[in-house]
N, C-alpha and C. Protein backbone atom coordinates (compact mmCIF):
# COMPACT_ATOMS: atom_id res chain seq x y z
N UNK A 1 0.84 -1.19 0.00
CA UNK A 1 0.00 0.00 0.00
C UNK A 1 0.89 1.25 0.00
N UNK A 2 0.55 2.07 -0.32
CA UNK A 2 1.57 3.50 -0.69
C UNK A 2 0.69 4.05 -0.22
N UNK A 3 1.95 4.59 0.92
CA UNK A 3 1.42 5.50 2.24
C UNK A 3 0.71 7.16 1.65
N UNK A 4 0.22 8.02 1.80
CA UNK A 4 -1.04 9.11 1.49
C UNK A 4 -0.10 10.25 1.75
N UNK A 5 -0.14 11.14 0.78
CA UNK A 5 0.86 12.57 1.18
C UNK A 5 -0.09 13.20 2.07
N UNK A 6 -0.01 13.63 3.01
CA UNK A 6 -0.87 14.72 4.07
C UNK A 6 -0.05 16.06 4.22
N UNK A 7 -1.23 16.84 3.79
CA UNK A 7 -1.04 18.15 3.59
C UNK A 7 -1.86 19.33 4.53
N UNK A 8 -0.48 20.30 5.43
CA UNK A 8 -1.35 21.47 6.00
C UNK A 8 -1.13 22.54 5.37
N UNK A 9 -2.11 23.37 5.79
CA UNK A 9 -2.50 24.25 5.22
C UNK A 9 -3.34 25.49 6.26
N UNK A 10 -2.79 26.53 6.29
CA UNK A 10 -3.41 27.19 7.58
C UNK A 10 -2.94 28.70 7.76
N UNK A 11 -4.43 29.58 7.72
CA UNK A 11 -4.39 31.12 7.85
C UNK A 11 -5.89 31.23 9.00
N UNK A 12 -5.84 32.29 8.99
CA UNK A 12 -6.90 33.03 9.89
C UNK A 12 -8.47 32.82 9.01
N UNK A 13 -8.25 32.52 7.42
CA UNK A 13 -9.68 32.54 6.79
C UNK A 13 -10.90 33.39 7.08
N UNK A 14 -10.87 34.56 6.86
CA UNK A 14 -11.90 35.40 7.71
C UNK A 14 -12.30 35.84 5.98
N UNK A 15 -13.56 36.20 6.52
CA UNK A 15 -14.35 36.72 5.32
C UNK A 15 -14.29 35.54 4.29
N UNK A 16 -14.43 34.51 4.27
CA UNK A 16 -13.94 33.38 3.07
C UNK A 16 -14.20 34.33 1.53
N UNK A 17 -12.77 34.03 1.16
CA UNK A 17 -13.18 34.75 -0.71
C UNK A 17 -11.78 33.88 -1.28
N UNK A 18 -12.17 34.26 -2.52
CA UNK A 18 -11.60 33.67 -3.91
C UNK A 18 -9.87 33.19 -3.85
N UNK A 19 -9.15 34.48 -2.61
CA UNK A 19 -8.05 33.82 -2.33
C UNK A 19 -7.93 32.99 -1.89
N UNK A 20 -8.80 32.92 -0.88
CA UNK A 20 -8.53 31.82 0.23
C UNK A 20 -8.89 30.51 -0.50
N UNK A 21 -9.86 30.31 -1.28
CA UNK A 21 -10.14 28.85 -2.12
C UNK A 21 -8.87 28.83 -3.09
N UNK A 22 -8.34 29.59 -3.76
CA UNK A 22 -6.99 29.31 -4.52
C UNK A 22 -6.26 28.65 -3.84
N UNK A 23 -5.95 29.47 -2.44
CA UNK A 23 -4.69 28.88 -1.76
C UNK A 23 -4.94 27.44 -1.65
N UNK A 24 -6.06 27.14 -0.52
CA UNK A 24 -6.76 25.53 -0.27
C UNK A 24 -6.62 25.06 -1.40
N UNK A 25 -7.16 25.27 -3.04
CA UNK A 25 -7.26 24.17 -3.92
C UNK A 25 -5.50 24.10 -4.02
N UNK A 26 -4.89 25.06 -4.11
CA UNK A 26 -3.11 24.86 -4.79
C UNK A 26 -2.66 23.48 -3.99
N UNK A 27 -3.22 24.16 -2.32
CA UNK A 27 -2.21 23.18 -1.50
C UNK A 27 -2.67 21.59 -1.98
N UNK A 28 -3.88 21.56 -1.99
CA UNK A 28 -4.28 20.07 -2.35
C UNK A 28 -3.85 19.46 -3.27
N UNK A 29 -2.66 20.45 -4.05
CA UNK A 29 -2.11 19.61 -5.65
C UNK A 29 -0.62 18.95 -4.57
N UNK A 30 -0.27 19.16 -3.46
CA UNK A 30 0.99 18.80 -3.15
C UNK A 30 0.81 17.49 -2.33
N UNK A 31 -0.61 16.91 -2.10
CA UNK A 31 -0.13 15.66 -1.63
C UNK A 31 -2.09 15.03 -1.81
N UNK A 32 -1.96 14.02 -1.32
CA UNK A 32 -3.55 13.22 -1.65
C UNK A 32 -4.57 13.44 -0.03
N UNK A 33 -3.78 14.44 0.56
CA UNK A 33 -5.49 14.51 1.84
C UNK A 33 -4.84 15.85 2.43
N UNK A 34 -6.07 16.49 2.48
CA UNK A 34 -5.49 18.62 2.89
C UNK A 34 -5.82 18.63 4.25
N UNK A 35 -5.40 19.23 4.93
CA UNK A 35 -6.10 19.35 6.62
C UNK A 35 -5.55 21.01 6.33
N UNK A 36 -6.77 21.56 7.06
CA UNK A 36 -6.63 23.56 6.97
C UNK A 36 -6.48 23.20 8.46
N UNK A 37 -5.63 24.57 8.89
CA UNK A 37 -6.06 24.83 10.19
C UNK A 37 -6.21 26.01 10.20
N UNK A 38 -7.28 26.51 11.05
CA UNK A 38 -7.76 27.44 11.15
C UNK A 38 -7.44 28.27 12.60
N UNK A 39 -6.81 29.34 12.53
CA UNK A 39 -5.89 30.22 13.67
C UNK A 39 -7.13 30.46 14.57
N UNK A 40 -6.61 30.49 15.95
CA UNK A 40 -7.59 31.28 17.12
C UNK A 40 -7.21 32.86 16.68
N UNK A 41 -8.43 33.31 17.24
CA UNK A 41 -8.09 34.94 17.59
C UNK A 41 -7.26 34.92 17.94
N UNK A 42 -7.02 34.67 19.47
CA UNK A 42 -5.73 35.10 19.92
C UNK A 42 -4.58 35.10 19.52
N UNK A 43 -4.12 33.49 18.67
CA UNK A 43 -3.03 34.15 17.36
C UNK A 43 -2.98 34.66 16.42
N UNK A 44 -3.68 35.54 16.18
CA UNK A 44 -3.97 36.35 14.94
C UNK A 44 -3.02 38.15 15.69
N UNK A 45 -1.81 38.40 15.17
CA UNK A 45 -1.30 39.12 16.16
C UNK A 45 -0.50 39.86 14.86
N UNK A 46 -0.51 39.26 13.45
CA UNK A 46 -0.15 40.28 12.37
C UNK A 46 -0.88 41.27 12.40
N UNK A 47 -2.44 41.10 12.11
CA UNK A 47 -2.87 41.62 11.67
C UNK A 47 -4.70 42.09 12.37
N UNK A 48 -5.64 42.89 11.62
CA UNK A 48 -6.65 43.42 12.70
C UNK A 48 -7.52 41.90 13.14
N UNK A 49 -8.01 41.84 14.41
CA UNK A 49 -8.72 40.17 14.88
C UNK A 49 -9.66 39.60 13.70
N UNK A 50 -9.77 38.27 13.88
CA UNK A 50 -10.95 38.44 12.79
C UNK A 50 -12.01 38.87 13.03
N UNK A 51 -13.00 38.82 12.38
CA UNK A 51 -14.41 39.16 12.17
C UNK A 51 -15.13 38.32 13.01
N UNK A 52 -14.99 37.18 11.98
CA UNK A 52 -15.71 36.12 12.57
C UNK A 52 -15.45 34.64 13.60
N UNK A 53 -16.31 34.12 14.07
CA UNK A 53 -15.70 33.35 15.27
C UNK A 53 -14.77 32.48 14.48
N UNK A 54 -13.69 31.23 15.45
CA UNK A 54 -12.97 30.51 15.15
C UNK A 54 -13.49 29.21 14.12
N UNK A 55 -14.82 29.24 14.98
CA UNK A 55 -15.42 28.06 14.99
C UNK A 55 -16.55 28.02 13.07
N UNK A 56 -17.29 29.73 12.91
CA UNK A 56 -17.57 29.65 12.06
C UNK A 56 -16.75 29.77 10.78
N UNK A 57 -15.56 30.30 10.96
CA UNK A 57 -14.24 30.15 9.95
C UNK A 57 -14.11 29.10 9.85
N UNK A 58 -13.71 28.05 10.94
CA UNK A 58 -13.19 26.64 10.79
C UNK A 58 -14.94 25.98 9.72
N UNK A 59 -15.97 26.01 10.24
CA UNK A 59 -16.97 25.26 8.81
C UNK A 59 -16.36 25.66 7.44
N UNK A 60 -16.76 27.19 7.37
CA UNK A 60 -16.51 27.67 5.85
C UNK A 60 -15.53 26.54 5.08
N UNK A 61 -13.88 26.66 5.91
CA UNK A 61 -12.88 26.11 4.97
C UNK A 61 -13.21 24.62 5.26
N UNK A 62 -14.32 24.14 6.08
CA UNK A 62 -14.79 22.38 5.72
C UNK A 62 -15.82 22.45 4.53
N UNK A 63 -15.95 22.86 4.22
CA UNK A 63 -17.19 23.25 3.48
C UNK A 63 -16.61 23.27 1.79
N UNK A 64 -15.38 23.53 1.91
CA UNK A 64 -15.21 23.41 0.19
C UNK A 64 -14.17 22.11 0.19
N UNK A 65 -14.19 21.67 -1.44
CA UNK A 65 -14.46 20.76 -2.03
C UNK A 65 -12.62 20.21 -1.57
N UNK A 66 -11.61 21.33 -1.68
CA UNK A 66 -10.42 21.10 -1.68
C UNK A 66 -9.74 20.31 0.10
N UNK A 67 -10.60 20.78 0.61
CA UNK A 67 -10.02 20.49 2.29
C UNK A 67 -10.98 19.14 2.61
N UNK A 68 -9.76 18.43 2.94
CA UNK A 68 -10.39 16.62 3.57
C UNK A 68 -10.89 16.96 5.21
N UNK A 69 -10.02 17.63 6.13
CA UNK A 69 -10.53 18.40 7.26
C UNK A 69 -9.79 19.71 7.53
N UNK A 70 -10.55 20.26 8.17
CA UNK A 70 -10.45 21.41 8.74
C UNK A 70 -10.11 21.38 10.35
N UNK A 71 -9.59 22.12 11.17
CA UNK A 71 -9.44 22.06 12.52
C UNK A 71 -9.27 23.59 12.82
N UNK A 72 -9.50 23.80 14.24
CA UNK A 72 -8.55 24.83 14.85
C UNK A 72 -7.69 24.76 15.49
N UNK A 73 -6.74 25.84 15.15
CA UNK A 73 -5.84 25.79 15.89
C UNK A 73 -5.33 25.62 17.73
N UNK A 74 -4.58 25.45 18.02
CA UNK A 74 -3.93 25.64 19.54
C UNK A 74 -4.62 26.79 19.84
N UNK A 75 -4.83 27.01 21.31
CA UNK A 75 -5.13 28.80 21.71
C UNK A 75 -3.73 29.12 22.13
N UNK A 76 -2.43 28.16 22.28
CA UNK A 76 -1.41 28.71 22.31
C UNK A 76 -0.19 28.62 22.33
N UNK A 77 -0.34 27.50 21.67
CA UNK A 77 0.71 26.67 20.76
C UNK A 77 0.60 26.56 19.20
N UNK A 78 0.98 27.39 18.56
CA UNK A 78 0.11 26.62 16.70
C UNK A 78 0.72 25.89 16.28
N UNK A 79 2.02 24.96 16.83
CA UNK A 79 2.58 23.68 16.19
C UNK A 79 1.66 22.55 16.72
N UNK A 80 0.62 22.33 18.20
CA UNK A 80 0.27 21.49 18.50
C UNK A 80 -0.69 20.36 17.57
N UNK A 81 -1.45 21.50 16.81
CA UNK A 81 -2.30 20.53 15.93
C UNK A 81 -0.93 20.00 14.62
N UNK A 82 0.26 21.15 14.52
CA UNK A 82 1.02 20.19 13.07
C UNK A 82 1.61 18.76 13.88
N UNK A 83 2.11 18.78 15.29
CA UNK A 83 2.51 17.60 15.84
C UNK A 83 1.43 16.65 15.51
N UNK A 84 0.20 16.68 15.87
CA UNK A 84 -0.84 15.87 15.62
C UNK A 84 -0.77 15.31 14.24
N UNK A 85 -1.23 16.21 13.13
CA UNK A 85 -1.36 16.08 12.37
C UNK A 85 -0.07 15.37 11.65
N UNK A 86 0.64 15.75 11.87
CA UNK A 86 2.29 14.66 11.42
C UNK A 86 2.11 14.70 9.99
N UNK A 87 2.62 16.18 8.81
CA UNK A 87 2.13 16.05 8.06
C UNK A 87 3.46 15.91 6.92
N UNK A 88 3.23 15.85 5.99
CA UNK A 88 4.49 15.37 4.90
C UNK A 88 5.25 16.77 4.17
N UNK A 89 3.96 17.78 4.07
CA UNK A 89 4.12 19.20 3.13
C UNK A 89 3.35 19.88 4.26
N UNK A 90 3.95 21.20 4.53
CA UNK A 90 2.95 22.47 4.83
C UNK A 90 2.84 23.43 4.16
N UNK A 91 1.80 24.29 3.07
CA UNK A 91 1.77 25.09 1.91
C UNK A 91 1.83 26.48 2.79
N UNK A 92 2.57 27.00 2.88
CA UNK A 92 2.01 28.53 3.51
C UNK A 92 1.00 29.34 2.12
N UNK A 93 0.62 30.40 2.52
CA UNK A 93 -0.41 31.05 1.53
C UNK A 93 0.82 31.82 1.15
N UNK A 94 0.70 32.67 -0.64
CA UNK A 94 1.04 33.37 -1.34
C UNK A 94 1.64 34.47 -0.08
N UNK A 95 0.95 35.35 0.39
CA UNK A 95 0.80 35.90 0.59
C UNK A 95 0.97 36.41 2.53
N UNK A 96 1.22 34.58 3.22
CA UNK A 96 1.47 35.04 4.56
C UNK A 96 3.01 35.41 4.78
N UNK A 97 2.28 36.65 5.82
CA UNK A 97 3.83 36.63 6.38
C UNK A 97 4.98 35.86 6.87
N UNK A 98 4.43 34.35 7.25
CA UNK A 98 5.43 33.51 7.58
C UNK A 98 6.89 33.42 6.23
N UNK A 99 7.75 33.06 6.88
CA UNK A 99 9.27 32.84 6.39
C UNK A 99 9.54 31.54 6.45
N UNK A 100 9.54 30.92 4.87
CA UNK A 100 9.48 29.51 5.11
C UNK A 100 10.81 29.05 5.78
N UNK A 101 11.85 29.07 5.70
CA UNK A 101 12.70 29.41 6.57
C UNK A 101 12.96 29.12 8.19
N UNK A 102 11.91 30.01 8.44
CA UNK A 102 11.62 29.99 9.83
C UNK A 102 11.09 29.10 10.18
N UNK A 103 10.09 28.82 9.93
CA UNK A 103 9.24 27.73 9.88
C UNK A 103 9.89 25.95 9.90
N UNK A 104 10.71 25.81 8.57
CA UNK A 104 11.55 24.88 8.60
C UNK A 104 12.06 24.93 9.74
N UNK A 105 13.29 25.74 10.66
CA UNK A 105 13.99 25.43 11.54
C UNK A 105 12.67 25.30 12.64
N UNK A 106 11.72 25.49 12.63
CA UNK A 106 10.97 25.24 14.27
C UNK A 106 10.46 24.03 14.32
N UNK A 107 10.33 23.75 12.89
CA UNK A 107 10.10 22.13 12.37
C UNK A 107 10.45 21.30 12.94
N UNK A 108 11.88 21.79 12.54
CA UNK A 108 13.19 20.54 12.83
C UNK A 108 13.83 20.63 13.84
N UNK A 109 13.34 22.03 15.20
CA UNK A 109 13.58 21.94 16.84
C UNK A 109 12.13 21.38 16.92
N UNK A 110 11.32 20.91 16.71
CA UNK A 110 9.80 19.77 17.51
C UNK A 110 10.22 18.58 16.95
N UNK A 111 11.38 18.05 15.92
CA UNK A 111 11.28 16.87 15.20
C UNK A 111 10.62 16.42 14.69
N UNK A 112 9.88 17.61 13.58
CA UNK A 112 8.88 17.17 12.61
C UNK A 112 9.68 16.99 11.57
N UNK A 113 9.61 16.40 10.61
CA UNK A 113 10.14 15.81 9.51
C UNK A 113 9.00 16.24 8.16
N UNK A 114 8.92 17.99 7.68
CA UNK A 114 8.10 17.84 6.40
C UNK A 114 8.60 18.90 5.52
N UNK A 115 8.21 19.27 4.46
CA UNK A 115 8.82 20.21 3.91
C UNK A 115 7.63 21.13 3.83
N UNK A 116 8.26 22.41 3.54
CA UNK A 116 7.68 23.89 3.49
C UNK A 116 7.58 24.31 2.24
N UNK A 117 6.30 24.57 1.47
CA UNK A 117 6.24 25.23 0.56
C UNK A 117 5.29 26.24 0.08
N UNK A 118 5.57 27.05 -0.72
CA UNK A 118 4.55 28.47 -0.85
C UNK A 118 3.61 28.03 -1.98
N UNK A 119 2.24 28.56 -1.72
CA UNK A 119 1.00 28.43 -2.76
C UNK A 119 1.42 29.87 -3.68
N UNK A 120 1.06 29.61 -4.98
CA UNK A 120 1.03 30.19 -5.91
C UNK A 120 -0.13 31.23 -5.64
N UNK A 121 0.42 32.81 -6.62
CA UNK A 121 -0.45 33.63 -6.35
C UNK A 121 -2.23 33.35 -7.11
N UNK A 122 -3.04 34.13 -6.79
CA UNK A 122 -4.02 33.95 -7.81
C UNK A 122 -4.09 35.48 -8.55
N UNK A 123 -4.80 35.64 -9.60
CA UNK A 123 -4.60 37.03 -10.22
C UNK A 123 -6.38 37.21 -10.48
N UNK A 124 -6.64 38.42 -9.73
CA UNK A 124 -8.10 38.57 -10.44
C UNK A 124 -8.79 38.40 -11.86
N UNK A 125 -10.01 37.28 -11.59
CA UNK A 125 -10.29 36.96 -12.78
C UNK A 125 -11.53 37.62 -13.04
N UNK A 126 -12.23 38.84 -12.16
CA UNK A 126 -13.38 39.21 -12.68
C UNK A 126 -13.04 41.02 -12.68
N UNK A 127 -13.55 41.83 -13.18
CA UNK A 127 -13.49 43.15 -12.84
C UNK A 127 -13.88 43.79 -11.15
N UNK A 128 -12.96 44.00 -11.01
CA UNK A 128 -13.63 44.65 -9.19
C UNK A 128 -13.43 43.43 -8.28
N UNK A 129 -12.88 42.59 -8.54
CA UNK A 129 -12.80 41.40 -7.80
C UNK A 129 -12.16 41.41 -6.34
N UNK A 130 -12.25 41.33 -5.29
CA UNK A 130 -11.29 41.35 -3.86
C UNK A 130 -10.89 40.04 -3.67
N UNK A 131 -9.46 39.99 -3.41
CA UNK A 131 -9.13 39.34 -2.96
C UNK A 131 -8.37 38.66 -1.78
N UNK A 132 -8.74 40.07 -0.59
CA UNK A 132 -8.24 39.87 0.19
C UNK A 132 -9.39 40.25 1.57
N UNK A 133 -9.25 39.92 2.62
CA UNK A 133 -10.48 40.17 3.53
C UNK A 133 -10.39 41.72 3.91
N UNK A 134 -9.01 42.17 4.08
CA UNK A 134 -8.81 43.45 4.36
C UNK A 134 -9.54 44.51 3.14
N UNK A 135 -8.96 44.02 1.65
CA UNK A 135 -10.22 44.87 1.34
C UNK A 135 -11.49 44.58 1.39
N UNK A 136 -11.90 43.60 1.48
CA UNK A 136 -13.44 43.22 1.40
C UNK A 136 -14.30 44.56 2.81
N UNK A 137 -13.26 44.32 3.98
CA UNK A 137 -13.78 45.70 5.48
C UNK A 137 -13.22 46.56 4.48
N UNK A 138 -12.94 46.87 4.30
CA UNK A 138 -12.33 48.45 3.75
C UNK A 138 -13.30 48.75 2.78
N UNK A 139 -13.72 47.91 1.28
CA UNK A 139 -15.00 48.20 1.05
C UNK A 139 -16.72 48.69 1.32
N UNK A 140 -16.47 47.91 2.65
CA UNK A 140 -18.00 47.69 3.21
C UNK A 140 -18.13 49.16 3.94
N UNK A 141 -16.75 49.27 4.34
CA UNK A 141 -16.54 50.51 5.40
C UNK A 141 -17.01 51.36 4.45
N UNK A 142 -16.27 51.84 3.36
CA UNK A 142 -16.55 52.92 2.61
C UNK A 142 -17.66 53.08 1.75
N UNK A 143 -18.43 51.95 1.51
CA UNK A 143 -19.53 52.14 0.36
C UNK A 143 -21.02 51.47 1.65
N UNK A 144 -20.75 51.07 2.78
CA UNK A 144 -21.77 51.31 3.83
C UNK A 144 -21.57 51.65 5.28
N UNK A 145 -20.53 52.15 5.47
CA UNK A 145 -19.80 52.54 6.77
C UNK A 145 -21.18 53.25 7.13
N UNK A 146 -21.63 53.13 8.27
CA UNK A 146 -22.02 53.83 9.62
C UNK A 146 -23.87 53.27 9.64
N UNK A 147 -23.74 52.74 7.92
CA UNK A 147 -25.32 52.29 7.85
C UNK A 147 -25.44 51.13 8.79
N UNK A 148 -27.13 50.59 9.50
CA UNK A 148 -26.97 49.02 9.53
C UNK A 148 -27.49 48.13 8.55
N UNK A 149 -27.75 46.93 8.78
CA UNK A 149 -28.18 46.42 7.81
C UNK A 149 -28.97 46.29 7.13
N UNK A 150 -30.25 46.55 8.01
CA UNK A 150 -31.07 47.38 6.98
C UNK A 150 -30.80 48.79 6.50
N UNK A 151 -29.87 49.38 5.96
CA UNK A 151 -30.31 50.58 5.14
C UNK A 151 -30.09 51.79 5.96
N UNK A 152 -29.85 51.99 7.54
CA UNK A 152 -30.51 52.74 7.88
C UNK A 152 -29.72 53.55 9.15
């Protein structure tokens, strides 16, 4: 039997959009089963918290076609679920700040044994397209900032 490439894969996923399914489908070309993990708030420390809870981020990225499971992360450890998971490849996104680099050496101080690699960018394929959650708030802000949802 020929053992299964297992693949992580793991950002904050807030606002789910078009990047975030690029990244998930890319990573799934690097081995035969994807596991996302999905960051707590509390490690979310690049950048503004998310939006939305841990828990409804973590469905969304179960929910498409590319991810075998989804999890969340540690509240404060984020290698605990890659120990678990014991995985072969970890794809960082286009676009995270992680340093694959870095990453490798923290790898190989827990004695994980996988390699590090970056997902390919995606390039807007529609006019006006967002592809990032930051603009998606920055939109909403400016074309309905201060309204609620109804209108008003």
């Amino acid at each position: 039997m020929v053992p299964m490439t297992r693949v992580v894969a793991q950002g904050t996923f807030d606002l789910l959009h078009p990047g975030h399914v690029h990244y998930l489908e890319d990573a799934a070309t690097y081995g035969d089963e994807l596991h996302a993990i999905v960051a707590r708030r509390a490690n979310v420390t690049h950048k503004p918290a998310p939006i939305l809870c841990a828990e409804q981020r973590r469905d969304m990225v179960a929910a498409l076609d590319a991810v075998d499971e989804a999890h969340l992360g540690h509240p404060e450890d984020v290698f605990v679920p890659i120990e678990r998971l014991d995985p072969d490849v970890i794809v960082l996104g286009f676009d995270q700040h992680h340093d694959e680099a870095d990453i490798a050496d923290a790898l190989a101080q827990r004695g994980i044994d996988c390699r590090v690699e970056r997902a390919s960018a995606r390039d807007p394929r529609y006019e006006d397209e967002l592809l990032s959650s930051g603009d998606i708030v920055d939109r909403v802000l400016r074309e309905r900032g201060g309204a609620g949802s109804d209108g008003t």
